[in-house]
C-alpha atoms as a PDB file:
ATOM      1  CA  UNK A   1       9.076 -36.263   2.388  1.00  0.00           C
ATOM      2  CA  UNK A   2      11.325 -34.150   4.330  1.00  0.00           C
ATOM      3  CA  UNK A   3       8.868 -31.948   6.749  1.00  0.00           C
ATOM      4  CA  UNK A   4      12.051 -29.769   7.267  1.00  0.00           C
ATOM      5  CA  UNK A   5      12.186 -28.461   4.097  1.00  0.00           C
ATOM      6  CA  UNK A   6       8.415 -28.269   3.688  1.00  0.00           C
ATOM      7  CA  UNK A   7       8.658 -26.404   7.060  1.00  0.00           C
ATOM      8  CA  UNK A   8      10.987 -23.959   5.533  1.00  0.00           C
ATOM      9  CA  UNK A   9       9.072 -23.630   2.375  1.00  0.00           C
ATOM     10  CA  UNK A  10       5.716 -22.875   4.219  1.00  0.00           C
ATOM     11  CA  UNK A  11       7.526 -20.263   6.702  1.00  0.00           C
ATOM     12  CA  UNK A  12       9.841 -18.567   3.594  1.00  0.00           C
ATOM     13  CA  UNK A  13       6.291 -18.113   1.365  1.00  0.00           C
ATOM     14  CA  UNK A  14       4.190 -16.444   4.789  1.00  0.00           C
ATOM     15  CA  UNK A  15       6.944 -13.559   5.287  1.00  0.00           C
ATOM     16  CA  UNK A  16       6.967 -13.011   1.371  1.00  0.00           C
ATOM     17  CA  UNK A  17       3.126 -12.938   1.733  1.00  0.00           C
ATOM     18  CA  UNK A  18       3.537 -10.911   4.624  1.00  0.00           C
ATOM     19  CA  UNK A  19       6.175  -8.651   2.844  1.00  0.00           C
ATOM     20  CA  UNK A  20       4.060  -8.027   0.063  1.00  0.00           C
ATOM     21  CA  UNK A  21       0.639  -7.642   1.630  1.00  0.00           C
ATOM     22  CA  UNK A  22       2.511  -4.480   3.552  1.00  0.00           C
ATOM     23  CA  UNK A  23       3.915  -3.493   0.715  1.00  0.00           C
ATOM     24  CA  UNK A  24       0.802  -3.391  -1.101  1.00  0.00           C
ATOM     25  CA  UNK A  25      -0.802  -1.953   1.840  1.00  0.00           C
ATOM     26  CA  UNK A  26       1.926   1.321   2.024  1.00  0.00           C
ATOM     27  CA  UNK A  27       1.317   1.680  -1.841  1.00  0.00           C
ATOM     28  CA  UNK A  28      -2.878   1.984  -1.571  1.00  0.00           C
ATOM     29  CA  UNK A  29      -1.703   4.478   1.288  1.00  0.00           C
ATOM     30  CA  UNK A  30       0.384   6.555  -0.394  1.00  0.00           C
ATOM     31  CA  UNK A  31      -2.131   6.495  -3.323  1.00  0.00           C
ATOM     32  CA  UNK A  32      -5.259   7.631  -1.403  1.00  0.00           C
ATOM     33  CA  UNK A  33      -3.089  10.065   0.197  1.00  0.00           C
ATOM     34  CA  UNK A  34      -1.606  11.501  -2.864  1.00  0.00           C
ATOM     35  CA  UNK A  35      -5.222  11.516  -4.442  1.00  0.00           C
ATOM     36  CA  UNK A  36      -6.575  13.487  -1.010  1.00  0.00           C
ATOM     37  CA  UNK A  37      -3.906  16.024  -1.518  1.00  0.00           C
ATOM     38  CA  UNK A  38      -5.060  16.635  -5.474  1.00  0.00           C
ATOM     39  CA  UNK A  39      -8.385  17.053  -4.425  1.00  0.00           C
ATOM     40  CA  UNK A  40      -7.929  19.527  -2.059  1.00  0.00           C
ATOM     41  CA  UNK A  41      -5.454  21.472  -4.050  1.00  0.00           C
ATOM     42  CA  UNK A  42      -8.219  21.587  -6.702  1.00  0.00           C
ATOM     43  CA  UNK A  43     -10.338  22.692  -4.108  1.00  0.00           C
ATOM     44  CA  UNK A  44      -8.605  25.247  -2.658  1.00  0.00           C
ATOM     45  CA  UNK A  45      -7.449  26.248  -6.380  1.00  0.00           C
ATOM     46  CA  UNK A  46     -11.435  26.745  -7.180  1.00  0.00           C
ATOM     47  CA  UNK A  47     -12.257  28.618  -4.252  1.00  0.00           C
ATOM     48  CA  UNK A  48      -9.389  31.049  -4.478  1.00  0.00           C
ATOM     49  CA  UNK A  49     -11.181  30.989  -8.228  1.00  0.00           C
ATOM     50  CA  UNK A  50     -14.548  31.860  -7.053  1.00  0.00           C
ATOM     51  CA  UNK A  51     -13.083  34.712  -4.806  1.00  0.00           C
END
């Protein structure tokens, strides 16, 4: 077995791990953001309603 190539293997699959785990990180962000910003639209839209 050439520990080289295993080497390379093991350090090419952490920084796509890594990659995507940020990736997947910036996406929940942007979701929860983008779902805080609806809700206080709505909010604001109702209470310029109720006035």
């Amino acid at each position: 077995m050439d520990y080289t190539f295993m080497f390379i293997m093991l350090l090419g699959a952490y920084v796509a791990f890594r990659i995507a785990s940020s990736v997947v990180m910036a996406v929940i962000k942007t979701a929860f953001f983008a779902a805080f910003l609806a809700i206080g639209i709505l909010a604001m839209s109702s209470t310029v309603g109720l006035l």
